[in-house]
N, C-alpha and C. Protein backbone atom coordinates (compact mmCIF):
# COMPACT_ATOMS: atom_id res chain seq x y z
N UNK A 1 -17.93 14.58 21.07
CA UNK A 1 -18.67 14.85 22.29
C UNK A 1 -17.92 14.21 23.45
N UNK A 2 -17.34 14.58 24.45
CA UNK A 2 -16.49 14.50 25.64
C UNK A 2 -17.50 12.85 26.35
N UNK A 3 -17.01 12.70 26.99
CA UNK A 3 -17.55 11.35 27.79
C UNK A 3 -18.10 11.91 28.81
N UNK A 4 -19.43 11.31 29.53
CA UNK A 4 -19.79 12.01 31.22
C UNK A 4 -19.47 11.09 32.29
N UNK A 5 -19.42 11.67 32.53
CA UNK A 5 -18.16 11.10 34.09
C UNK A 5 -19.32 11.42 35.40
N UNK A 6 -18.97 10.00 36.26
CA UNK A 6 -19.69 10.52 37.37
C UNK A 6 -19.44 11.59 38.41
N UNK A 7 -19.89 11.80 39.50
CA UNK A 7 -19.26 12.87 40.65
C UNK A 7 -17.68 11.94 41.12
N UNK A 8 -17.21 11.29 40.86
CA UNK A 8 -15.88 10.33 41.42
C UNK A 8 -15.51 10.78 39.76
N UNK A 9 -15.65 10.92 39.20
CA UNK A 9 -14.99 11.30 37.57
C UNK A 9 -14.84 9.87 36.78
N UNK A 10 -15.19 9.07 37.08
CA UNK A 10 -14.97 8.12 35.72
C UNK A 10 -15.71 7.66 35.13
N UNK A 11 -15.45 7.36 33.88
CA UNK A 11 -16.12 7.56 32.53
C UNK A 11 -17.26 6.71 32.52
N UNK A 12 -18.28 7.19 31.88
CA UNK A 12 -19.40 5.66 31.96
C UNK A 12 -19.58 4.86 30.83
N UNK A 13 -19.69 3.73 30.83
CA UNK A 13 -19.99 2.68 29.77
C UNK A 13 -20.94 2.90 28.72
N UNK A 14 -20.82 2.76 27.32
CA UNK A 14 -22.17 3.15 26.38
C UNK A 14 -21.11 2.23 25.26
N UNK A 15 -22.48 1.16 24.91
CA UNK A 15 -22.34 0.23 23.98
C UNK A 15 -22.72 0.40 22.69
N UNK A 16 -22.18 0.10 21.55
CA UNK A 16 -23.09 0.40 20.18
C UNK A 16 -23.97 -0.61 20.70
N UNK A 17 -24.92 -0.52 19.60
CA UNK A 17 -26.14 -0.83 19.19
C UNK A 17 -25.91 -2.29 18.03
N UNK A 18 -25.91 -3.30 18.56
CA UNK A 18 -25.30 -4.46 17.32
C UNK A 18 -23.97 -5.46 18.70
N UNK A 19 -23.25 -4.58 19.33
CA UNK A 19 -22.51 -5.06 20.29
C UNK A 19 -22.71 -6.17 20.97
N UNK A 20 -21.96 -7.16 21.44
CA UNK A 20 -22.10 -8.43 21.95
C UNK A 20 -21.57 -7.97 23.05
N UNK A 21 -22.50 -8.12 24.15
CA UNK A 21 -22.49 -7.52 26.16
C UNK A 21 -22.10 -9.21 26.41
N UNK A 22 -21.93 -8.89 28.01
CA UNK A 22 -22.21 -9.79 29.03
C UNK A 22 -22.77 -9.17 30.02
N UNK A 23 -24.12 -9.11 30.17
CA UNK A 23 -24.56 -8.74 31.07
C UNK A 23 -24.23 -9.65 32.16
N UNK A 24 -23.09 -8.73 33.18
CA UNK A 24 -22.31 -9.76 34.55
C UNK A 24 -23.04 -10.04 35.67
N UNK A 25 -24.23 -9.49 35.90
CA UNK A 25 -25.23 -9.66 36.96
C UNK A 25 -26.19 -10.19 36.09
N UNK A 26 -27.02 -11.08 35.48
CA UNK A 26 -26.58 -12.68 36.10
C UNK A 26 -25.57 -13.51 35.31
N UNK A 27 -24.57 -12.49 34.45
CA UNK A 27 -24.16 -13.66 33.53
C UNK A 27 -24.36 -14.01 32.47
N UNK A 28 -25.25 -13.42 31.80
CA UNK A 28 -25.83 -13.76 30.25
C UNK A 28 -25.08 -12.90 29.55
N UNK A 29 -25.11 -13.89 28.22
CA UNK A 29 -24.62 -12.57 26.86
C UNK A 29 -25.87 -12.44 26.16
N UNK A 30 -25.74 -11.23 25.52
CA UNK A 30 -26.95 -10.68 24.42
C UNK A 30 -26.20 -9.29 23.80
N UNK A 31 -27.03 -9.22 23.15
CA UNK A 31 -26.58 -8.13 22.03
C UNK A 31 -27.49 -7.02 22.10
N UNK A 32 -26.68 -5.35 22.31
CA UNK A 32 -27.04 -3.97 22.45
C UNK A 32 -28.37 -3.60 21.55
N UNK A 33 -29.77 -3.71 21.34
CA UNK A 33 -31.07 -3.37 20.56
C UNK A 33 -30.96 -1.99 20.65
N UNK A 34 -30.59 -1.19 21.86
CA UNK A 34 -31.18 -0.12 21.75
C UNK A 34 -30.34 0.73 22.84
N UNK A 35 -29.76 1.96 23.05
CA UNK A 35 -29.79 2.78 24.28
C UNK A 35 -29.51 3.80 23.95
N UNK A 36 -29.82 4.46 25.43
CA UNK A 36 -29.87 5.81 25.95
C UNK A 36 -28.98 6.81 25.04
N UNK A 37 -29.73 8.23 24.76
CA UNK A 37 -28.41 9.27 24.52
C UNK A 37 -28.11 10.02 25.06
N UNK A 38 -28.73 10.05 26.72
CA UNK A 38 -28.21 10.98 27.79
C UNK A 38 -28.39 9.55 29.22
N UNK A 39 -27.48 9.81 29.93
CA UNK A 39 -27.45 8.97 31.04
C UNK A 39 -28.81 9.63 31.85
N UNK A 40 -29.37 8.94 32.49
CA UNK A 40 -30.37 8.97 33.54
C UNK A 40 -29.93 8.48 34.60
N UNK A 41 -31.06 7.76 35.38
CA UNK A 41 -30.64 7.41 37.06
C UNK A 41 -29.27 6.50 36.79
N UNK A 42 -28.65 7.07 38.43
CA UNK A 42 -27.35 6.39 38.61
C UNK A 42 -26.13 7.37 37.23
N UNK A 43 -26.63 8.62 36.68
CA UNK A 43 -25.91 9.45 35.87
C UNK A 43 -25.16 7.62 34.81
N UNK A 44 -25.86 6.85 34.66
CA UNK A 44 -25.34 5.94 33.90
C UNK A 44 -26.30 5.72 32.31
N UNK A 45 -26.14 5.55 31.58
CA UNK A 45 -26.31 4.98 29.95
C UNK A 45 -27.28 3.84 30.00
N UNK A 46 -28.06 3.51 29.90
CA UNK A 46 -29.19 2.52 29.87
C UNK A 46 -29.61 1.74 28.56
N UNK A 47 -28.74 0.83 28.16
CA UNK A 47 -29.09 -0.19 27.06
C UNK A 47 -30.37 -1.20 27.44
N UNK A 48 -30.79 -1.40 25.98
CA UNK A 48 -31.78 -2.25 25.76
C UNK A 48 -30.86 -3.80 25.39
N UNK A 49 -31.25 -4.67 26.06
CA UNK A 49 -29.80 -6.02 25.70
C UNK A 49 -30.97 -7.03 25.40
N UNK A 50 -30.97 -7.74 24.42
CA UNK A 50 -31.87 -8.77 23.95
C UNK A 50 -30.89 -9.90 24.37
N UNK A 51 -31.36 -11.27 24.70
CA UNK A 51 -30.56 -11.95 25.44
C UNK A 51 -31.70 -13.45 24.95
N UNK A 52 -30.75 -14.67 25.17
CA UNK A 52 -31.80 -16.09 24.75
C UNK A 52 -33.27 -16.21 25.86
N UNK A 53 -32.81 -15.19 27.02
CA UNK A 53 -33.77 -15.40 28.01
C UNK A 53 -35.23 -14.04 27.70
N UNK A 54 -34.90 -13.19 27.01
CA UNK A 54 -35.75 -12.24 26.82
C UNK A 54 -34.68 -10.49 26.69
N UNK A 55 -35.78 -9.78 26.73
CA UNK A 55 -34.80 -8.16 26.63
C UNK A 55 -34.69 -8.15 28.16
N UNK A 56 -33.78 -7.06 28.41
CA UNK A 56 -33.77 -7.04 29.18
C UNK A 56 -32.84 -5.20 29.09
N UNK A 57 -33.15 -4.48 30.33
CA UNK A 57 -33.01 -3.12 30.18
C UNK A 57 -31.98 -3.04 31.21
N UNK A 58 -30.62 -2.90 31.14
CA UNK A 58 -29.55 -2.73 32.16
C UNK A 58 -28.34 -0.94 32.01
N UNK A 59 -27.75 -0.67 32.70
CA UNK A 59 -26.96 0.23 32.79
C UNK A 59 -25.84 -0.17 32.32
N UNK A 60 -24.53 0.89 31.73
CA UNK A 60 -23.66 0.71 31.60
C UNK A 60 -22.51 -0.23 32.14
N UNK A 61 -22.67 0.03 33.25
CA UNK A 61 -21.84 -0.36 34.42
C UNK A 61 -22.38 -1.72 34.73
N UNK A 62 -23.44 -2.43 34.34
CA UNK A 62 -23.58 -3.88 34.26
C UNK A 62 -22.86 -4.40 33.34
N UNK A 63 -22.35 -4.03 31.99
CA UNK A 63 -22.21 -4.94 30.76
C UNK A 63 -20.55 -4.96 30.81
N UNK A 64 -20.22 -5.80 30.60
CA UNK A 64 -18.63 -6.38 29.42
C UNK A 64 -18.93 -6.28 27.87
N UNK A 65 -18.01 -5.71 27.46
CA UNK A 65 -17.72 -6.41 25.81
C UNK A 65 -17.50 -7.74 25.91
N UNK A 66 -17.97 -8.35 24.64
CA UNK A 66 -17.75 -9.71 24.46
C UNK A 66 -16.58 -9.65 23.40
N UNK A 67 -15.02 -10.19 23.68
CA UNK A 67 -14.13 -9.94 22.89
C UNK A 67 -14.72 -11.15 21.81
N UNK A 68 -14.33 -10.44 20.27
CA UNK A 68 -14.33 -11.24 19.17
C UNK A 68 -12.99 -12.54 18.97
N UNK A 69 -13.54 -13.86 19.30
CA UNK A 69 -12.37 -14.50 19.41
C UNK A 69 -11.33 -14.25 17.96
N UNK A 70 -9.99 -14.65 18.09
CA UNK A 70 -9.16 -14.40 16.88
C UNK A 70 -9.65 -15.09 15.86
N UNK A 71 -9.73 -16.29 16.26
CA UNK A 71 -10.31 -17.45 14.83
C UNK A 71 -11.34 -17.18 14.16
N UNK A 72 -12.38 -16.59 15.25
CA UNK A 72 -13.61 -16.56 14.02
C UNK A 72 -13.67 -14.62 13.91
N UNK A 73 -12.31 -13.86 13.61
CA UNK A 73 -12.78 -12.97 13.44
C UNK A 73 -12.69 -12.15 11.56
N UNK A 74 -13.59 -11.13 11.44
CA UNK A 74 -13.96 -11.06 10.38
C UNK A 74 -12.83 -10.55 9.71
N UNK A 75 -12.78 -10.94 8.22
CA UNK A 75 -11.61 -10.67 7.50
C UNK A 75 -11.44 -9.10 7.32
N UNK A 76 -10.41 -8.34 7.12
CA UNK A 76 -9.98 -7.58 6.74
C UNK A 76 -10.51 -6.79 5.70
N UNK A 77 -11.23 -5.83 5.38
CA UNK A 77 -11.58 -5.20 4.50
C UNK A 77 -10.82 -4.61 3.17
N UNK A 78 -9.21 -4.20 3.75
CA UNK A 78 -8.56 -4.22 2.76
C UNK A 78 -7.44 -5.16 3.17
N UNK A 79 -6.80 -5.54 1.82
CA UNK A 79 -5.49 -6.55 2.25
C UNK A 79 -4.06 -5.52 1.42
N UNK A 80 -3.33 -5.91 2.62
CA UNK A 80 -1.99 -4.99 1.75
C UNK A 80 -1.37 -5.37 0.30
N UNK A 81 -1.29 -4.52 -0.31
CA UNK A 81 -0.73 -5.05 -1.87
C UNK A 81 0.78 -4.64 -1.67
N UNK A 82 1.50 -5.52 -2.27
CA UNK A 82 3.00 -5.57 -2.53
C UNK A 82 3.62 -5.65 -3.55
N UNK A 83 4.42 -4.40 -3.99
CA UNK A 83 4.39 -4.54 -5.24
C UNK A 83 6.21 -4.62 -5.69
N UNK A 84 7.06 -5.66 -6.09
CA UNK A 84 8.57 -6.00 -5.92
C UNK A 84 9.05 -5.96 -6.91
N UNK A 85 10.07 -4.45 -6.97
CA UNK A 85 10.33 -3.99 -8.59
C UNK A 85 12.36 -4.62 -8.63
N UNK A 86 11.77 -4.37 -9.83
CA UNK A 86 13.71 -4.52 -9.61
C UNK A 86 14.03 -6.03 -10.02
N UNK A 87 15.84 -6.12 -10.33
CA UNK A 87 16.36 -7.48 -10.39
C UNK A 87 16.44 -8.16 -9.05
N UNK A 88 16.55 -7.05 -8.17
CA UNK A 88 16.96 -7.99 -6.84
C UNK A 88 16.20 -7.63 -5.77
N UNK A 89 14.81 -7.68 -5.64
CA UNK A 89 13.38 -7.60 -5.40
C UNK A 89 13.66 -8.54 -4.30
N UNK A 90 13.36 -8.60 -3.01
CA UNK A 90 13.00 -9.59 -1.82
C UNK A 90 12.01 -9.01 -0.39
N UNK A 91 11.55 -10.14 -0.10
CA UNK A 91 10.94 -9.44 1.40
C UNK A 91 11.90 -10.81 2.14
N UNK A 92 12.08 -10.20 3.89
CA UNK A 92 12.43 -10.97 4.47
C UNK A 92 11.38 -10.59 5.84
N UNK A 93 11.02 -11.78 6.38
CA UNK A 93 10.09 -11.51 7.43
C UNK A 93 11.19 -12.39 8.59
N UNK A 94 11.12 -11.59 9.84
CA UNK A 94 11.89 -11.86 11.11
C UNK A 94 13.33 -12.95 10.23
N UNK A 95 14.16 -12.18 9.71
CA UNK A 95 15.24 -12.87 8.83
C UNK A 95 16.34 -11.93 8.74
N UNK A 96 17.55 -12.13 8.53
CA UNK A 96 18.46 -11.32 7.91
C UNK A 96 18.77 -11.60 6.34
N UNK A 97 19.18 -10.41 5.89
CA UNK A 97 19.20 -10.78 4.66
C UNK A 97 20.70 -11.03 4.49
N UNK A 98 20.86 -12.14 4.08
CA UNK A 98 22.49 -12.53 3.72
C UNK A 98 22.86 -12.82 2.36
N UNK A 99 21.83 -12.26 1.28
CA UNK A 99 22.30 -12.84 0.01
C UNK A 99 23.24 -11.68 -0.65
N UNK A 100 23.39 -12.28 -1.82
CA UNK A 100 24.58 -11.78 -2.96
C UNK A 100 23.60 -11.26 -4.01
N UNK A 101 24.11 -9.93 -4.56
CA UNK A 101 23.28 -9.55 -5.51
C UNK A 101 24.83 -9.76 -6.91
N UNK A 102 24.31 -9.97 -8.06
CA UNK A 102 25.27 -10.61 -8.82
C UNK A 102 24.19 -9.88 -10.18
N UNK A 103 25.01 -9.08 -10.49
CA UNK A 103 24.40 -8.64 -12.53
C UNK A 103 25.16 -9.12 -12.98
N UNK A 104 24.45 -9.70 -14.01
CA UNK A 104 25.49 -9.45 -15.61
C UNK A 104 24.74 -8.90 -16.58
N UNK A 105 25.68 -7.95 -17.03
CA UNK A 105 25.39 -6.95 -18.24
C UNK A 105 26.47 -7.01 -19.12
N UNK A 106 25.81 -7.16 -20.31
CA UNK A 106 27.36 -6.85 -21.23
C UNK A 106 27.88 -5.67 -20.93
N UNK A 107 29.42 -5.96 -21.21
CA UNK A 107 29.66 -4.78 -21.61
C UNK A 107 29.40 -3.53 -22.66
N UNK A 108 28.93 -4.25 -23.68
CA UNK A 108 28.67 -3.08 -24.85
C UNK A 108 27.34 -2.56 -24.22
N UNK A 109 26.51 -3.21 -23.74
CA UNK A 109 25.48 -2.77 -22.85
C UNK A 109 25.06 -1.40 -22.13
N UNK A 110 26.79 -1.80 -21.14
CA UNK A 110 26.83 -1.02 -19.85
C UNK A 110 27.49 0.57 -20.78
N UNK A 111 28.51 0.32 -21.95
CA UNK A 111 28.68 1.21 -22.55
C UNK A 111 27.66 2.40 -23.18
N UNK A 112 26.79 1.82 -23.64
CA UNK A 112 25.29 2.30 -24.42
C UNK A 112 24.99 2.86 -23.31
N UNK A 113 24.39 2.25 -21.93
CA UNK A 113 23.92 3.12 -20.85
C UNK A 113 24.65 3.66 -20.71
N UNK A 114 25.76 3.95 -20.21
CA UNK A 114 26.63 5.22 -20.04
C UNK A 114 26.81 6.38 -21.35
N UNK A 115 26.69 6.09 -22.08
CA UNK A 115 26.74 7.03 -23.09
C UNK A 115 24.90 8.07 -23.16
N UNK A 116 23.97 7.22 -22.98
CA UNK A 116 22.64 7.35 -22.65
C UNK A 116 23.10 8.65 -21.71
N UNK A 117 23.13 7.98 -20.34
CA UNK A 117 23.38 8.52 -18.89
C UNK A 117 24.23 10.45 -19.10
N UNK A 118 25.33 10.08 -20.11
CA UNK A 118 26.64 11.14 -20.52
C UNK A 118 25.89 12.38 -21.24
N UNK A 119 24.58 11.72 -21.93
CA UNK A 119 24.54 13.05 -22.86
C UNK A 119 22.94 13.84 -22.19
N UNK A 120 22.89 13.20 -20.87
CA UNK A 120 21.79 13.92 -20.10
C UNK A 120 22.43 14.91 -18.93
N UNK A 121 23.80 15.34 -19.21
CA UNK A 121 25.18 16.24 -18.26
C UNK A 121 24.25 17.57 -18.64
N UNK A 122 23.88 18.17 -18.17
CA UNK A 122 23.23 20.00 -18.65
C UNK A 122 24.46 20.57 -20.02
N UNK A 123 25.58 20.75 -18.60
CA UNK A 123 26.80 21.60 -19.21
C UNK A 123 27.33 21.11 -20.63
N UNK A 124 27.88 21.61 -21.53
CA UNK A 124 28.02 21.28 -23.05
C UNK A 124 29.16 20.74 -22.96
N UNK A 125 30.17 21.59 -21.93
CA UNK A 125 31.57 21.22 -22.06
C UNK A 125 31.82 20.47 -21.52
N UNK A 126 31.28 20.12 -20.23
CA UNK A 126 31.13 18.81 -19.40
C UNK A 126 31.10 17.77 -19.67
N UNK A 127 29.91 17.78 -20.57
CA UNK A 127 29.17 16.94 -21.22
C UNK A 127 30.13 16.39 -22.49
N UNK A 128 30.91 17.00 -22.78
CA UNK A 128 31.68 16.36 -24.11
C UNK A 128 32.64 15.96 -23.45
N UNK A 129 33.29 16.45 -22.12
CA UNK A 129 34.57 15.74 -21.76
C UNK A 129 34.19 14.40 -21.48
N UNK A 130 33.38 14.75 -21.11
CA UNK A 130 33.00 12.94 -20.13
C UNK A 130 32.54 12.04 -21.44
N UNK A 131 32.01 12.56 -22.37
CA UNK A 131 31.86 11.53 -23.57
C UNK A 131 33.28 11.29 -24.24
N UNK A 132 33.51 12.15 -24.20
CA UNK A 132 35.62 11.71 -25.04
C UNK A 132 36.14 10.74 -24.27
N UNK A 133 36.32 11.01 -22.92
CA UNK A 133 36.96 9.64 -22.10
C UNK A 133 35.81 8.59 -21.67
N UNK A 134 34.87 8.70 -21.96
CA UNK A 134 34.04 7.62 -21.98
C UNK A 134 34.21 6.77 -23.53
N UNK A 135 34.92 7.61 -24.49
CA UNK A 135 34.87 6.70 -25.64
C UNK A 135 36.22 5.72 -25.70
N UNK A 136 36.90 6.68 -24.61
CA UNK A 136 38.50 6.56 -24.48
C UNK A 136 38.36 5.17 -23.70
N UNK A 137 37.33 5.55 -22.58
CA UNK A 137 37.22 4.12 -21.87
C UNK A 137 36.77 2.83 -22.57
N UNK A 138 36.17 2.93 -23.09
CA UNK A 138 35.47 1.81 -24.37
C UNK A 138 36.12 0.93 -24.81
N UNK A 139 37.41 1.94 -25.24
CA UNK A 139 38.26 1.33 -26.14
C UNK A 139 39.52 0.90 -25.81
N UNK A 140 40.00 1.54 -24.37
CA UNK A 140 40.87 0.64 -23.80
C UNK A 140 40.07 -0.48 -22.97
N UNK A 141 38.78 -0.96 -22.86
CA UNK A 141 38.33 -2.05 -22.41
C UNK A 141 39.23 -3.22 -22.75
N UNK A 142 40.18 -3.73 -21.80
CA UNK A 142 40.44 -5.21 -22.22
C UNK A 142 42.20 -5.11 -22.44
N UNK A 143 42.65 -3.88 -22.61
CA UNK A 143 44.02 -3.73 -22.62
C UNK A 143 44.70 -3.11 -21.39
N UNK A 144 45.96 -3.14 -21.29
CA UNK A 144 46.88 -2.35 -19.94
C UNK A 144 46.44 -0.72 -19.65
N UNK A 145 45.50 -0.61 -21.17
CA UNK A 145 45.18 1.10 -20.48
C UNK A 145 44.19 1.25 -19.93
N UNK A 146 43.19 0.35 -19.47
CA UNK A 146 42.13 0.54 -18.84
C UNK A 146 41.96 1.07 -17.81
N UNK A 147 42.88 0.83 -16.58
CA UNK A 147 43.24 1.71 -15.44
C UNK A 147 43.61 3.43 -15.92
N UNK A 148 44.21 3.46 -16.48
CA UNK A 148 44.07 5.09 -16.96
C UNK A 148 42.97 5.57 -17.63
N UNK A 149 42.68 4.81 -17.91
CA UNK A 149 41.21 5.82 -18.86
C UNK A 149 40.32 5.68 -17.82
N UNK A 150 40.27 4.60 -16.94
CA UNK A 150 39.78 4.21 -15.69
C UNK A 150 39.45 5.37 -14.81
N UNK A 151 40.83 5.75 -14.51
CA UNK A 151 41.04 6.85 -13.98
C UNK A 151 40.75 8.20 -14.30
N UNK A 152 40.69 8.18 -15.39
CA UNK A 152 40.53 9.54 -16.23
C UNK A 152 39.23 10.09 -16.38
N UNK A 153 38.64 8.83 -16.49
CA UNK A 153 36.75 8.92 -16.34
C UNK A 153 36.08 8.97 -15.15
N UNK A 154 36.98 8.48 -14.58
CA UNK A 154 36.23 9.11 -12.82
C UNK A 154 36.49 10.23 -12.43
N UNK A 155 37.61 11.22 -13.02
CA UNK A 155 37.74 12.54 -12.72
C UNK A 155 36.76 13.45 -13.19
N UNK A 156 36.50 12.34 -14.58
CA UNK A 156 35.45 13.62 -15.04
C UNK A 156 34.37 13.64 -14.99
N UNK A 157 33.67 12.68 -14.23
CA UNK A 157 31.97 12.60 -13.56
C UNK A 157 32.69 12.91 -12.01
N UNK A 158 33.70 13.53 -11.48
CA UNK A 158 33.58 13.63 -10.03
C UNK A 158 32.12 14.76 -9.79
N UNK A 159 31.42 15.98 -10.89
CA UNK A 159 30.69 16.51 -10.48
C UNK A 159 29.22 15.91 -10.68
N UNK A 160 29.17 14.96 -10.94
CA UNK A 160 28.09 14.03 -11.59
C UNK A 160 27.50 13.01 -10.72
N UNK A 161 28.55 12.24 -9.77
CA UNK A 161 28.74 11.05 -9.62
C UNK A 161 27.29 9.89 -8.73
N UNK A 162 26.90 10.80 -8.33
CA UNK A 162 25.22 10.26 -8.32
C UNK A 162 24.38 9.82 -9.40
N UNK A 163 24.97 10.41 -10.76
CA UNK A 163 24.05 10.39 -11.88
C UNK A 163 24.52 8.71 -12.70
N UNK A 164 26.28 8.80 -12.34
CA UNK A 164 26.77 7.61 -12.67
C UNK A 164 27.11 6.70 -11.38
N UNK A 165 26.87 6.96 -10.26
CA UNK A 165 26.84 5.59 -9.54
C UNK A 165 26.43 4.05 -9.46
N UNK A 166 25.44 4.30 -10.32
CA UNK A 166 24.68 2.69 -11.01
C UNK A 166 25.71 2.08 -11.57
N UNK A 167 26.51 2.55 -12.39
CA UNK A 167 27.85 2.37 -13.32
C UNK A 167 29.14 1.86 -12.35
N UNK A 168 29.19 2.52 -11.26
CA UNK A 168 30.49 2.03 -10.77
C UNK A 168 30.81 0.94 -10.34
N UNK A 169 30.10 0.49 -9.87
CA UNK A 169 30.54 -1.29 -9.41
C UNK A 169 30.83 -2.18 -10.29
N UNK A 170 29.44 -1.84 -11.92
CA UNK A 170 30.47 -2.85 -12.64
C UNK A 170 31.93 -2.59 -13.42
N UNK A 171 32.20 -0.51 -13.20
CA UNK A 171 33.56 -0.59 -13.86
C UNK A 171 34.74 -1.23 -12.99
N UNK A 172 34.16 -1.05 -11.53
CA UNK A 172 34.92 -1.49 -10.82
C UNK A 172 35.70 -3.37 -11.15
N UNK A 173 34.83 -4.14 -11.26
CA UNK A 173 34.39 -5.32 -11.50
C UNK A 173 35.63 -5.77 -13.15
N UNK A 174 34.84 -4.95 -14.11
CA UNK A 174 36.00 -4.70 -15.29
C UNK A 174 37.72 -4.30 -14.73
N UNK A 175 37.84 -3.40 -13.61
CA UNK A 175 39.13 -3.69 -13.29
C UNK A 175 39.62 -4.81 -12.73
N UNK A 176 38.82 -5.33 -11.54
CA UNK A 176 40.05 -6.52 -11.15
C UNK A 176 39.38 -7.78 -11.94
N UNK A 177 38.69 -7.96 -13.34
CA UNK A 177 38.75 -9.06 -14.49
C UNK A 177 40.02 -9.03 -14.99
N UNK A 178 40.61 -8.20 -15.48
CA UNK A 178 41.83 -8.05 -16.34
C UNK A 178 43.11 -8.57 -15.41
């Protein structure tokens, strides 16, 4: 329902019912009992304001809200839930984040997941190349051929490589160990 506005157009005052006023002519606070659902004289809203001095029957345009101070105001109905998945899970409030994220996974580990990861490829043929030099990689783990099989296995997830990106940092990591 639109607001009614006087002949000058601005909006008129209407308090709930429960509301803490200041009635500013004389100054008292009290709380909204009752009002109007069509403006009357003065085209203004006419609350009923119960007050320590008695009721008292005023117009819109007499009352203030009484702001709810911060300290005593009422708690929150819901509270946010937070829920921090993962190894490297953080909140930072007005902070930068400057830390180091650091895994360790075995290697026979990281092998198993990749082999996991290899045989979820759709394509059949795909799917077996990248398991051959993934076995190839395995097994030069730890010798001078690791950079080639290194190499050899990144050619053959180049159509993949979202699926194995989790994987690359620590093969990366396995190269400059050796």
């Amino acid at each position: 329902m639109p607001r009614r506005t006087n002949a000058a157009g601005s909006a008129k005052k209407r308090f709930a019912v429960g509301a803490n006023v200041i009635v500013t002519i004389p100054g008292v606070i009290g709380v909204v009992t009752q009002l109007d659902d069509e403006p009357t004289s003065m085209w203004e809203y006419w609350h009923t304001i119960q007050t320590k001095f008695g009721e008292r029957r005023e117009p819109g345009s007499n009352l203030e809200l009484v702001p709810r101070p911060e300290t005593n105001s009422a708690p929150t109905k819901s509270t946010p839930h937070i829920h921090l998945h993962g190894d490297h899970s953080r909140i930072n409030f007005n902070s930068m984040d400057n830390s180091t994220n650091i895994t360790s996974v075995s290697h026979d580990r990281l092998f198993v997941q990749m082999h996991e990861t290899a045989r979820s490829v759709p394509d059949a043929i795909e799917r077996e190349d990248i398991i051959a030099r993934l076995n190839v990689l395995e097994q030069a783990h730890g010798t001078g051929g690791f950079l080639q099989a290194y190499q050899n296995f990144i050619a053959s997830v180049a159509n993949h490589v979202t699926v194995f990106a989790p994987f690359m940092s620590l093969l990366a990591q396995m190269l400059s160990s050796k």
